[in-house]
PDB file of N, CA and C in Angstrom:
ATOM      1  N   UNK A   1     -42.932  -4.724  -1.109  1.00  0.00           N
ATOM      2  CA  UNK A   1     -41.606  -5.008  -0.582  1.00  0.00           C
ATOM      3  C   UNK A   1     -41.724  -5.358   0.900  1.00  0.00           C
ATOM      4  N   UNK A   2     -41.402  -6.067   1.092  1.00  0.00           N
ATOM      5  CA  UNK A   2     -41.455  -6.934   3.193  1.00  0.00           C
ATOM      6  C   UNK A   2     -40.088  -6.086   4.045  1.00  0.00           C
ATOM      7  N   UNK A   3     -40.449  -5.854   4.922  1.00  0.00           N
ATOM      8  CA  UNK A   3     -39.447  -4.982   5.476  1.00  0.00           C
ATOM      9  C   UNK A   3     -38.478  -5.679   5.811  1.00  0.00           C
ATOM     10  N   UNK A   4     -37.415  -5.124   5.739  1.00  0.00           N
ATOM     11  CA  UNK A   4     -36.143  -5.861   6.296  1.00  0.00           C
ATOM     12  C   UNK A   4     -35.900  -6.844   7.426  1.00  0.00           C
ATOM     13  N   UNK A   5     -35.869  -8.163   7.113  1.00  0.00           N
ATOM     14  CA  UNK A   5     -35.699  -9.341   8.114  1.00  0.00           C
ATOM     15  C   UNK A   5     -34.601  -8.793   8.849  1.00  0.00           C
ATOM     16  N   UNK A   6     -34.133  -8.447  10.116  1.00  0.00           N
ATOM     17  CA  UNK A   6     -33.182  -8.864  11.145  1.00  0.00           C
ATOM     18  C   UNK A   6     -32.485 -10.295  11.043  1.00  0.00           C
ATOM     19  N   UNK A   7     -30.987 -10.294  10.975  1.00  0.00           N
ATOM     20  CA  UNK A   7     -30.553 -11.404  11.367  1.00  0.00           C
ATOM     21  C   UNK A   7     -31.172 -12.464  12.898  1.00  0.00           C
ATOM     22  N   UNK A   8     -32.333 -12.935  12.778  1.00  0.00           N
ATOM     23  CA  UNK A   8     -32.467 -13.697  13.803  1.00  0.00           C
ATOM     24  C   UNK A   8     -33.029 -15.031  13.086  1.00  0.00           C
ATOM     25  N   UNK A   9     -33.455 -15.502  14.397  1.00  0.00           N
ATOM     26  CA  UNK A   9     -34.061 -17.337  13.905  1.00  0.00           C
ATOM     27  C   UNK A   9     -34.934 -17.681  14.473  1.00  0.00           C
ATOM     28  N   UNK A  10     -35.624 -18.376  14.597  1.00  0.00           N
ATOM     29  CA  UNK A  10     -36.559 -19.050  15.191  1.00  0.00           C
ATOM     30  C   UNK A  10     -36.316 -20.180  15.529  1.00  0.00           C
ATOM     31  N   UNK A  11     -36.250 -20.834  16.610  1.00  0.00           N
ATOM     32  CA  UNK A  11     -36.203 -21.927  16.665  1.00  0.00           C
ATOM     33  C   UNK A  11     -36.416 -23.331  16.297  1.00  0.00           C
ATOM     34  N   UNK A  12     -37.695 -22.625  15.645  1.00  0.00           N
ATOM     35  CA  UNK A  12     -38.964 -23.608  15.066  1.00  0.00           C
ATOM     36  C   UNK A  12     -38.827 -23.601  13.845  1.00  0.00           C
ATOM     37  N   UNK A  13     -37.894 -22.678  12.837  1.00  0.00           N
ATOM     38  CA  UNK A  13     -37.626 -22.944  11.639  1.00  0.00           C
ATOM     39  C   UNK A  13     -36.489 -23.328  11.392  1.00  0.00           C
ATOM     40  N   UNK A  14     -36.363 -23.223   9.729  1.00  0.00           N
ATOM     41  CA  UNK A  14     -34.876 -23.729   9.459  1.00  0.00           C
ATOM     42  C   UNK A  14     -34.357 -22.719   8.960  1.00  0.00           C
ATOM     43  N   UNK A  15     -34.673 -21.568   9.276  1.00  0.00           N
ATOM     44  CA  UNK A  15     -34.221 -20.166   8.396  1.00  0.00           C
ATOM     45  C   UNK A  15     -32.713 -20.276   8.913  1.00  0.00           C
ATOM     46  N   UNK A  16     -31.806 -20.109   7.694  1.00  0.00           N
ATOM     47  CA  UNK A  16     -30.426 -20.182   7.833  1.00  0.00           C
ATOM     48  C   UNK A  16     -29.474 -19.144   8.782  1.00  0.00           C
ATOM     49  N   UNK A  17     -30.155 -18.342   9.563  1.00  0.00           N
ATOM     50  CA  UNK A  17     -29.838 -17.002  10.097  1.00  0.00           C
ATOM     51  C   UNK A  17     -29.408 -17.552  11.885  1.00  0.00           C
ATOM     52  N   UNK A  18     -28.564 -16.600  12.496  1.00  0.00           N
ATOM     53  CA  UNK A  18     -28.436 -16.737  13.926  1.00  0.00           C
ATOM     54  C   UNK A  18     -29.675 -15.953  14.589  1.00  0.00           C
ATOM     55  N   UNK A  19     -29.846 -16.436  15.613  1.00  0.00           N
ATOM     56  CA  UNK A  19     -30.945 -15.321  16.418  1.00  0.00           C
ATOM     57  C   UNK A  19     -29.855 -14.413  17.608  1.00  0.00           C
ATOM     58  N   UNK A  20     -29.676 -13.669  16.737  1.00  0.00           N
ATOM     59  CA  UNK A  20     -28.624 -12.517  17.282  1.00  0.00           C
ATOM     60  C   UNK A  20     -28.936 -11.796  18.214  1.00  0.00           C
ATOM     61  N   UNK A  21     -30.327 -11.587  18.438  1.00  0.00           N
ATOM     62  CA  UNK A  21     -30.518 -11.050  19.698  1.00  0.00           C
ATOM     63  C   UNK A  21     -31.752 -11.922  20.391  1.00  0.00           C
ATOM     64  N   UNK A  22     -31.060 -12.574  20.183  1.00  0.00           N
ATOM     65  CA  UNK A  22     -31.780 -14.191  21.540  1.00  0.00           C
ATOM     66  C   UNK A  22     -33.508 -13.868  21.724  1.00  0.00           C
ATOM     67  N   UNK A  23     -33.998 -13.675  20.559  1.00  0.00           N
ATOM     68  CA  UNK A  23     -35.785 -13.563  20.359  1.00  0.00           C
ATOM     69  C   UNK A  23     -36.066 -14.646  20.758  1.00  0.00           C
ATOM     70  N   UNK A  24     -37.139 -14.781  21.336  1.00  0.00           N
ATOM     71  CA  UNK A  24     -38.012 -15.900  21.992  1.00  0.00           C
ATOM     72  C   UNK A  24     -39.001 -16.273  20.777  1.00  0.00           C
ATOM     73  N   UNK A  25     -39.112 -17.337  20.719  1.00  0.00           N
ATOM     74  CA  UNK A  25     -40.283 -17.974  19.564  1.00  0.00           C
ATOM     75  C   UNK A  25     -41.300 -17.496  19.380  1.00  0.00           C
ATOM     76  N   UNK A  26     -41.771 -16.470  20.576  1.00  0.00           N
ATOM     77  CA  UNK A  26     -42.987 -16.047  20.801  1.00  0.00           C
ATOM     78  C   UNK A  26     -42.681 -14.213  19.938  1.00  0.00           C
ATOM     79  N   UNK A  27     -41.805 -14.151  20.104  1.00  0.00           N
ATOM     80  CA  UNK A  27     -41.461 -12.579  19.262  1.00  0.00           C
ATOM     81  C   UNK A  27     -41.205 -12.672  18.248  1.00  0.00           C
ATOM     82  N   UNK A  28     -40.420 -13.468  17.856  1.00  0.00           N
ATOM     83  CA  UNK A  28     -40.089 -13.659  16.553  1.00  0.00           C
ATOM     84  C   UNK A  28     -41.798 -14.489  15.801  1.00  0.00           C
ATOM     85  N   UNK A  29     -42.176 -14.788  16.005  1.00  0.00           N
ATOM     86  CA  UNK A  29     -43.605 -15.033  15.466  1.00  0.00           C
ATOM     87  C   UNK A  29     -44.474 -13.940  15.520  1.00  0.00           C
ATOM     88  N   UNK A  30     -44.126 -12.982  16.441  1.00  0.00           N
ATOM     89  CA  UNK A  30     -44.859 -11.637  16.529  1.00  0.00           C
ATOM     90  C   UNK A  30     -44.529 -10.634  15.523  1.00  0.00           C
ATOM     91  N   UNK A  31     -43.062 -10.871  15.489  1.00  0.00           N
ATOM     92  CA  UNK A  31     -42.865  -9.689  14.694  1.00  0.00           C
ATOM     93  C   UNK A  31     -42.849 -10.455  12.773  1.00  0.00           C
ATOM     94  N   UNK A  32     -43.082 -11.161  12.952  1.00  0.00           N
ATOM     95  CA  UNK A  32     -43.293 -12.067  11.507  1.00  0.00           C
ATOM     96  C   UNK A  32     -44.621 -11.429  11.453  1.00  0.00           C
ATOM     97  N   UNK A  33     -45.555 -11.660  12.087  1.00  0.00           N
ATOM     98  CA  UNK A  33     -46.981 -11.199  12.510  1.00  0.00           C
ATOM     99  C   UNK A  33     -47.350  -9.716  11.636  1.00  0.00           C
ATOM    100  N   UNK A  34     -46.374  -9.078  12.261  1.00  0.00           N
ATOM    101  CA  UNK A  34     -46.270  -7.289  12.199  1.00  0.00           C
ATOM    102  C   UNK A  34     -45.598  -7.003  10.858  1.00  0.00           C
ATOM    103  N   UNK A  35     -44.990  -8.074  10.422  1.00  0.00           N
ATOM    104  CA  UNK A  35     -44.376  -7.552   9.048  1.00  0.00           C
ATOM    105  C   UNK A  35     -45.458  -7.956   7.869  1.00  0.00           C
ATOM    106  N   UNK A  36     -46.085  -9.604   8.408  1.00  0.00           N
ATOM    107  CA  UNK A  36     -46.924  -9.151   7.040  1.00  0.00           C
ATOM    108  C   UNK A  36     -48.137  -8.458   7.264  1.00  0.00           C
ATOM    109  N   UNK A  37     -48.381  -7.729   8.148  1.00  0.00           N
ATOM    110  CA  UNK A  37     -49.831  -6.920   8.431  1.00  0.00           C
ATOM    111  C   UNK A  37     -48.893  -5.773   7.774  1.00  0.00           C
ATOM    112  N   UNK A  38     -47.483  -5.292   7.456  1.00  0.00           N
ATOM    113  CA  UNK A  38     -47.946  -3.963   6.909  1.00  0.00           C
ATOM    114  C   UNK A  38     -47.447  -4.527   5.460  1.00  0.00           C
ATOM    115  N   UNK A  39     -47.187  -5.503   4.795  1.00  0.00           N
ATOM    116  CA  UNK A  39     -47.118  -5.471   3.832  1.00  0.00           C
ATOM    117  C   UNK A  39     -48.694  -6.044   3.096  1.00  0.00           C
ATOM    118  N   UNK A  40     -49.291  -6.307   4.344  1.00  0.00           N
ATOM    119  CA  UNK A  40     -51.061  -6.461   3.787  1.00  0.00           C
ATOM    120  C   UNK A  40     -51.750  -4.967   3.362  1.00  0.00           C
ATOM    121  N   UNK A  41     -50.588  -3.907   4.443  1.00  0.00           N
ATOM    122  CA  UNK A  41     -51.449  -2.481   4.310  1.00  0.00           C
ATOM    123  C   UNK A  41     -52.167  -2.292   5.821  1.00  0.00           C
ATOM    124  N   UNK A  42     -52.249  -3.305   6.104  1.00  0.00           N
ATOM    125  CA  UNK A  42     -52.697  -3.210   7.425  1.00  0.00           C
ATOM    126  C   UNK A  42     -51.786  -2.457   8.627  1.00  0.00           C
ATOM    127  N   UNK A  43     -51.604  -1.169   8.455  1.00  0.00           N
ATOM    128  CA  UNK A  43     -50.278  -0.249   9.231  1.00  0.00           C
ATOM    129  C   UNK A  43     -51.114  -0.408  10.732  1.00  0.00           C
ATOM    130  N   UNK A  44     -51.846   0.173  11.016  1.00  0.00           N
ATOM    131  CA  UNK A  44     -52.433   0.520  11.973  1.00  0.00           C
ATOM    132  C   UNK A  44     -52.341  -0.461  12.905  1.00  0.00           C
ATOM    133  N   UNK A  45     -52.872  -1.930  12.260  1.00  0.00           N
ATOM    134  CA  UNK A  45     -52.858  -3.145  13.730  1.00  0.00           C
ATOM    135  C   UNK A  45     -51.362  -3.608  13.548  1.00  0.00           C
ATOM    136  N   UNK A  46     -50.438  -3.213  12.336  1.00  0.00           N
ATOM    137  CA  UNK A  46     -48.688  -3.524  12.853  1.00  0.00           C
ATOM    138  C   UNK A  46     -48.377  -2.759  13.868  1.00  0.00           C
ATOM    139  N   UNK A  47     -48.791  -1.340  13.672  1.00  0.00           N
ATOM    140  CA  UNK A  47     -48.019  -0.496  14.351  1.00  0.00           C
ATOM    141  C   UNK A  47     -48.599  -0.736  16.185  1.00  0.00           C
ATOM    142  N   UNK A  48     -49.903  -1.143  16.539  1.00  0.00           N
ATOM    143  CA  UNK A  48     -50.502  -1.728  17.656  1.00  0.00           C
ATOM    144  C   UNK A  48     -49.607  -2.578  18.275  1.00  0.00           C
ATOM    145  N   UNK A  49     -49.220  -3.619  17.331  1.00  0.00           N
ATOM    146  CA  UNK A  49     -48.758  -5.003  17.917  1.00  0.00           C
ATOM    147  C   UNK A  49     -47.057  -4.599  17.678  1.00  0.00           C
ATOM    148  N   UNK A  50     -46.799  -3.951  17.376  1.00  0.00           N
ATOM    149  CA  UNK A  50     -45.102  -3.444  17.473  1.00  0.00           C
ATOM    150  C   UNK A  50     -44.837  -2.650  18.873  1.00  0.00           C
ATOM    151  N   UNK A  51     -45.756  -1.627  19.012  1.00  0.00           N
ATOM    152  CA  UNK A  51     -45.834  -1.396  20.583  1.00  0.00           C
ATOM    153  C   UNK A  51     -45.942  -1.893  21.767  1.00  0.00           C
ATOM    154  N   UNK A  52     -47.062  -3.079  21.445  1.00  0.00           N
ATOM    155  CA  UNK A  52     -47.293  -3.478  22.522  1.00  0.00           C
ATOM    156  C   UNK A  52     -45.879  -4.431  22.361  1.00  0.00           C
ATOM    157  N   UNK A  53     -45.418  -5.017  21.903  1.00  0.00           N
ATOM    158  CA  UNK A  53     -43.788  -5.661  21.954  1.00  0.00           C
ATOM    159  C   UNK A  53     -42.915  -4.878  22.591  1.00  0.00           C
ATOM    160  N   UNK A  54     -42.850  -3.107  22.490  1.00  0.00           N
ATOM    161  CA  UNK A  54     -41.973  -2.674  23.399  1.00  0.00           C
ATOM    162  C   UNK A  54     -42.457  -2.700  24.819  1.00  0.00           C
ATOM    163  N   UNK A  55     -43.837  -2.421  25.143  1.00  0.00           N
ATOM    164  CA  UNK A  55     -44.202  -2.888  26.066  1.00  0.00           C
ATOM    165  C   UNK A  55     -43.604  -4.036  27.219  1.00  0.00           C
ATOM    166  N   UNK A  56     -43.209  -5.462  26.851  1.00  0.00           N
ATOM    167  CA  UNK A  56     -42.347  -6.382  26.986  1.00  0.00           C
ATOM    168  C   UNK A  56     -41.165  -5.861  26.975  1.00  0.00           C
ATOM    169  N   UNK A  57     -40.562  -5.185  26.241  1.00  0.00           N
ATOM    170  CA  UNK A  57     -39.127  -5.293  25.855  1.00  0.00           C
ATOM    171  C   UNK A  57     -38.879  -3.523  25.342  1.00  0.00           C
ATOM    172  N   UNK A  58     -38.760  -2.900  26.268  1.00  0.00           N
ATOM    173  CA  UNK A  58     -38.421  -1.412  25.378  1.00  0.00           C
ATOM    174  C   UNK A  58     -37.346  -1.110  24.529  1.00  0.00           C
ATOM    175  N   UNK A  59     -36.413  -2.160  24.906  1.00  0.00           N
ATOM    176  CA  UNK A  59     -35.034  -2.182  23.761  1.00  0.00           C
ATOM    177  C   UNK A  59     -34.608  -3.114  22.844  1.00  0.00           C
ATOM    178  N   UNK A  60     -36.180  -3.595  22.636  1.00  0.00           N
ATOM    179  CA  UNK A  60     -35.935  -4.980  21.449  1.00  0.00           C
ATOM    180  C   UNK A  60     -35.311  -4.232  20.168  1.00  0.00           C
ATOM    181  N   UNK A  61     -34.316  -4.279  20.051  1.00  0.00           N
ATOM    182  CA  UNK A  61     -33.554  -3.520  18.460  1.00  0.00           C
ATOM    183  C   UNK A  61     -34.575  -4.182  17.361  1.00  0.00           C
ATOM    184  N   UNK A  62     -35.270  -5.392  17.043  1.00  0.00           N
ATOM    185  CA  UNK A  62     -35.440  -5.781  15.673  1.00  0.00           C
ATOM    186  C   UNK A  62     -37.340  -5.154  15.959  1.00  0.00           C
ATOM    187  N   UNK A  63     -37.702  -4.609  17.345  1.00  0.00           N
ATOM    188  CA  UNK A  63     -38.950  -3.984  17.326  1.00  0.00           C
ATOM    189  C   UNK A  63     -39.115  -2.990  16.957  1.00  0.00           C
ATOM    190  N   UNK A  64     -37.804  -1.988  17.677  1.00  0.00           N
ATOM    191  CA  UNK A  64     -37.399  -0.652  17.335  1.00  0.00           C
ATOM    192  C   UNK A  64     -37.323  -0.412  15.948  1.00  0.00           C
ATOM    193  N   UNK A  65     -36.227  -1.150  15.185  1.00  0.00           N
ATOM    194  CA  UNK A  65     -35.993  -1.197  13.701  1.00  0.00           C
ATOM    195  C   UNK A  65     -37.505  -1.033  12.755  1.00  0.00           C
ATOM    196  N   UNK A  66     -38.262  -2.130  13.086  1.00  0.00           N
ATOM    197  CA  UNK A  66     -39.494  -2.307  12.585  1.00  0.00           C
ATOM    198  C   UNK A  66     -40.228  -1.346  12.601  1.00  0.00           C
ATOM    199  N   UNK A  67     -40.211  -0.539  14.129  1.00  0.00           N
ATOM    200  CA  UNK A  67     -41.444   0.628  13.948  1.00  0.00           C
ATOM    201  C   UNK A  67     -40.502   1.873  12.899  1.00  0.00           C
ATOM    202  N   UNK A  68     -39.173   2.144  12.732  1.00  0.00           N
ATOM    203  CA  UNK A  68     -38.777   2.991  12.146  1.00  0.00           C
ATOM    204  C   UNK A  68     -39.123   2.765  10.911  1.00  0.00           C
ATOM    205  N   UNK A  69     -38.951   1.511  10.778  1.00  0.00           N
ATOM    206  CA  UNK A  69     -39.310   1.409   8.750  1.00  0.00           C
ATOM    207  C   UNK A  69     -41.108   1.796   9.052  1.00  0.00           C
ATOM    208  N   UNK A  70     -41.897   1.551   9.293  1.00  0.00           N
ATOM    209  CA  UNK A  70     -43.140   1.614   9.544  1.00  0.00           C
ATOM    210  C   UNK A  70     -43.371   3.281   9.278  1.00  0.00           C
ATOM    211  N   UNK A  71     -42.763   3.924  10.283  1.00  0.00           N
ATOM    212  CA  UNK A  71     -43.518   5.105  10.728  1.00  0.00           C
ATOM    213  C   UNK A  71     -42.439   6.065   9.297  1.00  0.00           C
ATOM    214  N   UNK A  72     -41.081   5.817   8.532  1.00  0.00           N
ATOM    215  CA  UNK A  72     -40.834   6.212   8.295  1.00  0.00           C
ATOM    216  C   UNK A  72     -41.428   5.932   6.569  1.00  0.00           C
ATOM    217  N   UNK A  73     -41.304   4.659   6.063  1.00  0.00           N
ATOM    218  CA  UNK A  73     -41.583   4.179   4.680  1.00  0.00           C
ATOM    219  C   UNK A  73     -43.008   4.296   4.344  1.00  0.00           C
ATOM    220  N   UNK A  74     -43.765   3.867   5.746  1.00  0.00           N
ATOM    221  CA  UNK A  74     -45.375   3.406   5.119  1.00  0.00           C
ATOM    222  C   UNK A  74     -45.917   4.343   5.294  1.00  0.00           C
ATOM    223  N   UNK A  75     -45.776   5.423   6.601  1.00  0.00           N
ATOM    224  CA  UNK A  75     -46.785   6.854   6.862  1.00  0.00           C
ATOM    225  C   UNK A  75     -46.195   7.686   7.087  1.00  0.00           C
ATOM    226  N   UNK A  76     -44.929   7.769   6.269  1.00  0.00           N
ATOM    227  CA  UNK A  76     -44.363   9.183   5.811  1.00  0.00           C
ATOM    228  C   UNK A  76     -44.376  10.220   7.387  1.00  0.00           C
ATOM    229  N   UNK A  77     -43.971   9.552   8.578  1.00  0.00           N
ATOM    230  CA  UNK A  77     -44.151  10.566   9.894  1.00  0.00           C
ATOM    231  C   UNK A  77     -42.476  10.128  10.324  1.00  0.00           C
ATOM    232  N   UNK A  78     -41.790  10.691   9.655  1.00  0.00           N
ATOM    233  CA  UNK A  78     -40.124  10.864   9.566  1.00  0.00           C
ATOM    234  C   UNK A  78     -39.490  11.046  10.665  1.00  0.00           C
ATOM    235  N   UNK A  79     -40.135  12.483  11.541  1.00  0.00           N
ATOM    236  CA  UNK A  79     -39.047  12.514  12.908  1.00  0.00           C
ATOM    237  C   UNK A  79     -39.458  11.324  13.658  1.00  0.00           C
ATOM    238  N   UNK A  80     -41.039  10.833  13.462  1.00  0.00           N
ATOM    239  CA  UNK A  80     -41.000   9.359  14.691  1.00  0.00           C
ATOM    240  C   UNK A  80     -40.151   8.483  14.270  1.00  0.00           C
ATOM    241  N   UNK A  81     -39.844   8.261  13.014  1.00  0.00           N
ATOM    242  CA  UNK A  81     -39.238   6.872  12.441  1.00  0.00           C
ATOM    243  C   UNK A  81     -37.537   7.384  12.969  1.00  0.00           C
ATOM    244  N   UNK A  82     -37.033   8.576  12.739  1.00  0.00           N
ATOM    245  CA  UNK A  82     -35.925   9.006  12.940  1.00  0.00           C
ATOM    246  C   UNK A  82     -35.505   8.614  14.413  1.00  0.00           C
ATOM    247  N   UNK A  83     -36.618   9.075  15.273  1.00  0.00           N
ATOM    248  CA  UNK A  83     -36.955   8.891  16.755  1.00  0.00           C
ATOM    249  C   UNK A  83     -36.088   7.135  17.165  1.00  0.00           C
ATOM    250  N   UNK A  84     -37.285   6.818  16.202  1.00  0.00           N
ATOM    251  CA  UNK A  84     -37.270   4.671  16.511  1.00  0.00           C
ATOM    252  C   UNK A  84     -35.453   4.348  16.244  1.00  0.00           C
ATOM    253  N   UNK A  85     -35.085   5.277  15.024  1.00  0.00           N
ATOM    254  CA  UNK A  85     -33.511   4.876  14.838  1.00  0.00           C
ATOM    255  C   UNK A  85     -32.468   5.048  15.781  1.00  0.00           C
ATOM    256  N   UNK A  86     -32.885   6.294  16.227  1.00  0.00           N
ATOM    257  CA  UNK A  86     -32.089   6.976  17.270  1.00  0.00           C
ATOM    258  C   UNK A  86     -32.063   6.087  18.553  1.00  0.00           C
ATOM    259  N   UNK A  87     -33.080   5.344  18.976  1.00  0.00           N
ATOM    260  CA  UNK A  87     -33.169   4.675  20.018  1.00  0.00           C
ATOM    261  C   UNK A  87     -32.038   2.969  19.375  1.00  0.00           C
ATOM    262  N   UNK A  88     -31.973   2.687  18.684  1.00  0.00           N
ATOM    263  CA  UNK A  88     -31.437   1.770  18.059  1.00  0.00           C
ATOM    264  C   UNK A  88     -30.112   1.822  18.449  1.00  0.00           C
ATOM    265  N   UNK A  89     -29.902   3.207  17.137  1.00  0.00           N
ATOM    266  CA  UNK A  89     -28.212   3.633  17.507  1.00  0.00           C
ATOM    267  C   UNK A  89     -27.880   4.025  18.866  1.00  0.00           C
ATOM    268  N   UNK A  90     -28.629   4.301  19.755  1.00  0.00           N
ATOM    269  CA  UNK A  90     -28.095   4.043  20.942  1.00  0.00           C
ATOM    270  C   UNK A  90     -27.954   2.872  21.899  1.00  0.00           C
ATOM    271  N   UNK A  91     -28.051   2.241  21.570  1.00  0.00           N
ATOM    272  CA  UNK A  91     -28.119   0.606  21.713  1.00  0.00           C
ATOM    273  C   UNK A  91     -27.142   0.227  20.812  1.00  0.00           C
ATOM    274  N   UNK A  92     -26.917   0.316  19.996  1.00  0.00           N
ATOM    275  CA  UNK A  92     -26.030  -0.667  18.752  1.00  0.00           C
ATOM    276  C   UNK A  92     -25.187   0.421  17.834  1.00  0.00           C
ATOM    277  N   UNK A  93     -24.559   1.206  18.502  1.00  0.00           N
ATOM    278  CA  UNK A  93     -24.282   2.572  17.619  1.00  0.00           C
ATOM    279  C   UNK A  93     -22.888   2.004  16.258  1.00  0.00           C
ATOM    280  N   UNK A  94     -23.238   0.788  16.561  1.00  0.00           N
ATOM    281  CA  UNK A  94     -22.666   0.268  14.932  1.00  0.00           C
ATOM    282  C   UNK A  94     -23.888  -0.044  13.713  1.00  0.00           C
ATOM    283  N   UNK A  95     -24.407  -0.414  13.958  1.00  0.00           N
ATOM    284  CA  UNK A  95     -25.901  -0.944  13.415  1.00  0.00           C
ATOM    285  C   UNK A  95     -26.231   0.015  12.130  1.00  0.00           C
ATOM    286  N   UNK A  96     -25.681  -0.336  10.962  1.00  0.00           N
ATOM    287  CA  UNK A  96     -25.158   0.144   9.766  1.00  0.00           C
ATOM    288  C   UNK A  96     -26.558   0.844   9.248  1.00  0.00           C
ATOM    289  N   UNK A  97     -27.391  -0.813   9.051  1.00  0.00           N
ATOM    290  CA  UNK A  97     -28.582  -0.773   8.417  1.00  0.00           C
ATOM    291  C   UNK A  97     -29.857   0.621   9.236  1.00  0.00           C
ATOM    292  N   UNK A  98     -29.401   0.904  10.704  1.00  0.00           N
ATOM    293  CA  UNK A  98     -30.483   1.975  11.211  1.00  0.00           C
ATOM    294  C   UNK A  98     -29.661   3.141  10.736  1.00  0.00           C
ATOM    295  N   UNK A  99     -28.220   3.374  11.209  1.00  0.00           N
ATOM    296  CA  UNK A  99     -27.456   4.756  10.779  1.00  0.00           C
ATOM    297  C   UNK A  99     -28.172   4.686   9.188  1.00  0.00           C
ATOM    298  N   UNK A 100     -28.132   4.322   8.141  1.00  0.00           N
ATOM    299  CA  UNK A 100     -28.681   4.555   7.232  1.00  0.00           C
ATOM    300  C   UNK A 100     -30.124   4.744   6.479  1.00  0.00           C
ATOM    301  N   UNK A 101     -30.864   4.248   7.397  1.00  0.00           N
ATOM    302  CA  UNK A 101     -32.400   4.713   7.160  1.00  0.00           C
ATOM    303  C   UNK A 101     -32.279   5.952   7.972  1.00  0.00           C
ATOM    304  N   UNK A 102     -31.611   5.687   9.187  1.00  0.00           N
ATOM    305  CA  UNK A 102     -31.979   7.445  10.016  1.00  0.00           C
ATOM    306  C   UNK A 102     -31.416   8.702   9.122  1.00  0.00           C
ATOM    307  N   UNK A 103     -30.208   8.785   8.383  1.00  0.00           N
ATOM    308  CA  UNK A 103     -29.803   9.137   7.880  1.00  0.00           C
ATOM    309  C   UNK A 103     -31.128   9.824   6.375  1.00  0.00           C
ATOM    310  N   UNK A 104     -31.221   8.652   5.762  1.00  0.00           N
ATOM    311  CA  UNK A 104     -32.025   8.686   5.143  1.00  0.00           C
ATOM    312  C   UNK A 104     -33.658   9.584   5.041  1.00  0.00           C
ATOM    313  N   UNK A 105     -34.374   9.739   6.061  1.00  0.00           N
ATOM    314  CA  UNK A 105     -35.035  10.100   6.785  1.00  0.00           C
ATOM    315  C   UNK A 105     -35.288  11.559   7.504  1.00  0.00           C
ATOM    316  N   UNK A 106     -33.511  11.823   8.108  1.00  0.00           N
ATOM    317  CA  UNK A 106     -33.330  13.380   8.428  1.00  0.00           C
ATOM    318  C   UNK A 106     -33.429  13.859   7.208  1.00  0.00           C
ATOM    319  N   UNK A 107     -33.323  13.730   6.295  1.00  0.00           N
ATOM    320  CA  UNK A 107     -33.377  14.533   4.813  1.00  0.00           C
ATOM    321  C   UNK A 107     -34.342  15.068   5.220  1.00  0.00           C
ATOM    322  N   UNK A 108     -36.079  14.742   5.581  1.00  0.00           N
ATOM    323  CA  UNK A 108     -36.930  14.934   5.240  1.00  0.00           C
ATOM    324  C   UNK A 108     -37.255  16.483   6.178  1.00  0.00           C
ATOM    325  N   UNK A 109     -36.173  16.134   7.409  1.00  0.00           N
ATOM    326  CA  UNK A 109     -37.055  16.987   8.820  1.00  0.00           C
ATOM    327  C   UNK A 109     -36.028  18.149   8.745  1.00  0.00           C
ATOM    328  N   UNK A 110     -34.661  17.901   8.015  1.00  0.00           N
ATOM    329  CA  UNK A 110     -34.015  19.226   8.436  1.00  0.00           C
ATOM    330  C   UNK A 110     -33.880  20.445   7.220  1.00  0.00           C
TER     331      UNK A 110
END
């Protein structure tokens, strides 16, 4: 299963979507990057190259999002993924799709 695309775009494609949070061609190819390295299994160099993206950007929501599905779906380490949501919903405290994985997730820790 490929982790949840973010409503964004690329410039360079024709993907029918807005780039809602104004990703640069260069991120949005990154984080394309990072999604199929963990659906290769390859967690370890996603989870590398998802960091170093906050690095750039500590409040990229569709980076944040990404490491929560990561740390929460692929290696079962729940309060970090809970962590990644929490930083989201504070940024976007409408943002349906994180309230509901975080949600999802506290099951595990409380």
């Amino acid at each position: 299963m490929r982790t949840v695309r973010l409503v964004v775009l690329s410039r360079m494609s024709n993907h029918p979507f807005e780039n809602t949070y104004n990703l640069s061609d260069e991120q949005l190819s990154l984080l394309d990057e990072a999604e199929d390295l963990m659906v290769k299994g390859a967690l370890g160099a996603a989870e590398k190259l998802l960091l170093s993206m906050l690095e750039t950007d500590k409040d990229c929501i569709p980076v944040l999002s990404n490491l929560g599905h990561l740390y929460g779906r692929h290696l079962s380490e729940f309060e970090t993924a809970v962590e990644y949501y929490d930083r989201v919903l504070a940024l976007e405290p409408d943002n349906a799709w994180a309230r509901d994985a975080r949600r999802r997730y506290l099951r595990y820790i409380e």
